[in-house]
Protein backbone atom coordinates (compact mmCIF):
# COMPACT_ATOMS: atom_id res chain seq x y z
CA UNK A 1 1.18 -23.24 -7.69
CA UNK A 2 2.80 -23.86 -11.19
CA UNK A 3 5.98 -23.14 -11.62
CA UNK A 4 6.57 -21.71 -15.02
CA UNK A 5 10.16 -19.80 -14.89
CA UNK A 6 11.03 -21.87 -18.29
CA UNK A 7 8.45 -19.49 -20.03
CA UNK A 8 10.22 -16.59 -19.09
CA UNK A 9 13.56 -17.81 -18.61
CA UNK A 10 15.27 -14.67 -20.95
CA UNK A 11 13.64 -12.39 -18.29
CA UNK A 12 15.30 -13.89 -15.98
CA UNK A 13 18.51 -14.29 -16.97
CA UNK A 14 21.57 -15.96 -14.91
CA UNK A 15 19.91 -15.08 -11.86
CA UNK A 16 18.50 -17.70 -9.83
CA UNK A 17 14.64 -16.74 -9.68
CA UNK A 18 11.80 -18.90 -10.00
CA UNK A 19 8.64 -17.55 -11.29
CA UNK A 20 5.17 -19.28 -10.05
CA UNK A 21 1.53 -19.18 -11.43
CA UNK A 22 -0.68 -19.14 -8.16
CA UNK A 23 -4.40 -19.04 -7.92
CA UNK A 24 -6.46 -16.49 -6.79
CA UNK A 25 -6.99 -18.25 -3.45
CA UNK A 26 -2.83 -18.60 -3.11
CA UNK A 27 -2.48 -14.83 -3.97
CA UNK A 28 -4.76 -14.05 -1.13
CA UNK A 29 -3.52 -15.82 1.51
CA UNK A 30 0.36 -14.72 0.36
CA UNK A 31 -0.62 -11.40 0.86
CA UNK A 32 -2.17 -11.99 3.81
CA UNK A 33 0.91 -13.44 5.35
CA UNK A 34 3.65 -11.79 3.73
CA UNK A 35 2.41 -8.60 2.62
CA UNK A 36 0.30 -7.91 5.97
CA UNK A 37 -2.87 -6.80 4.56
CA UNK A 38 -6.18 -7.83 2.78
CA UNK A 39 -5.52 -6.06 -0.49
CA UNK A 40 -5.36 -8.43 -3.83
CA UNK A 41 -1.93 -8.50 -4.98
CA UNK A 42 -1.66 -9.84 -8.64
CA UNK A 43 2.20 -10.35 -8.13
CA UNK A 44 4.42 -10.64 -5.31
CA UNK A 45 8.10 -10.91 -5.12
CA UNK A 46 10.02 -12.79 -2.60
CA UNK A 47 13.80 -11.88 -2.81
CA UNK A 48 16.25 -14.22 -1.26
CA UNK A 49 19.59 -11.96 -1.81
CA UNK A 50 20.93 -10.48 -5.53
CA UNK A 51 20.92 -13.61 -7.04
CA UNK A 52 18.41 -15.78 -5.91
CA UNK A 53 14.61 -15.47 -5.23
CA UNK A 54 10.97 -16.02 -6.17
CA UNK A 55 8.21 -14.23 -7.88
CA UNK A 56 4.50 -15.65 -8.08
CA UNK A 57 1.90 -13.68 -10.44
CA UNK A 58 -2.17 -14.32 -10.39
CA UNK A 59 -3.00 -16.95 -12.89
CA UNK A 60 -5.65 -14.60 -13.65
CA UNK A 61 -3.76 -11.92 -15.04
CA UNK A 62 -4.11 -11.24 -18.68
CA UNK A 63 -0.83 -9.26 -18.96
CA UNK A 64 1.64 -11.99 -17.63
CA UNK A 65 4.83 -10.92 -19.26
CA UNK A 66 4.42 -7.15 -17.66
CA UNK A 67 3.34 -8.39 -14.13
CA UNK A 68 6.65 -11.04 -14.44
CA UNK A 69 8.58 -8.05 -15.37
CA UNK A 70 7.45 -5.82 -12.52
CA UNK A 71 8.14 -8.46 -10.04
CA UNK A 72 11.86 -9.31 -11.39
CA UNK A 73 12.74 -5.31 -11.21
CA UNK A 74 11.67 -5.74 -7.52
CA UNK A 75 14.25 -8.83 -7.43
CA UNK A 76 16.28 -6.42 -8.51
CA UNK A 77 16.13 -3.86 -6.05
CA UNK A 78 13.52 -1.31 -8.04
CA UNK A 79 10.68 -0.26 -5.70
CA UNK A 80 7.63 1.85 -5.89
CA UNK A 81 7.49 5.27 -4.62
C-alpha cells in the first residue's frame, strides 16, 4: 500500500487519519478479513476513536477525491442506511 494522506491532507484536517492507496489484490483480502464478505470494496475505513484512524481506497478508482471523502465521513461517524 501507498500511503498518500499528504494529497489530501485539507480533507483531513487536524484529525489524525492516514489515507492509503491499496491494490486490487489488498482491497480484496481487507474485505475479506475485516468486512466479512467477498464483495469488492473500493474504500474501506478503519476508525481508531474520533481522532485517529485509517482509510485505504482502490488504486483503481477514477474518482479518488469522492471515495477519500466517503471514507473520512465514516471516520467521522456518518454511516449508510
Amino acid at each position: 500500500m501507498v500511503d498518500i494522506t499528504d494529497k489530501y491532507r485539507k480533507l483531513v484536517g487536524k484529525n489524525k487519519f492516514n489515507i492509503f492507496e491499496g491494490s486490487r489484490e489488498e482491497m480484496e483480502k481487507l474485505g475479506k478479513k475485516w468486512m466479512k464478505d467477498d464483495e469488492f470494496h473500493e474504500v474501506i475505513s478503519f476508525p481508531i476513536d474520533e481522532i485517529y484512524g485509517d482509510v485505504v481506497v482502490w488504486e483503481g478508482v477514477t474518482d479518488k477525491k469522492f471515495l477519500v471523502e466517503h471514507g473520512v465521513r465514516h471516520l467521522l461517524g456518518e454511516h449508510h442506511d
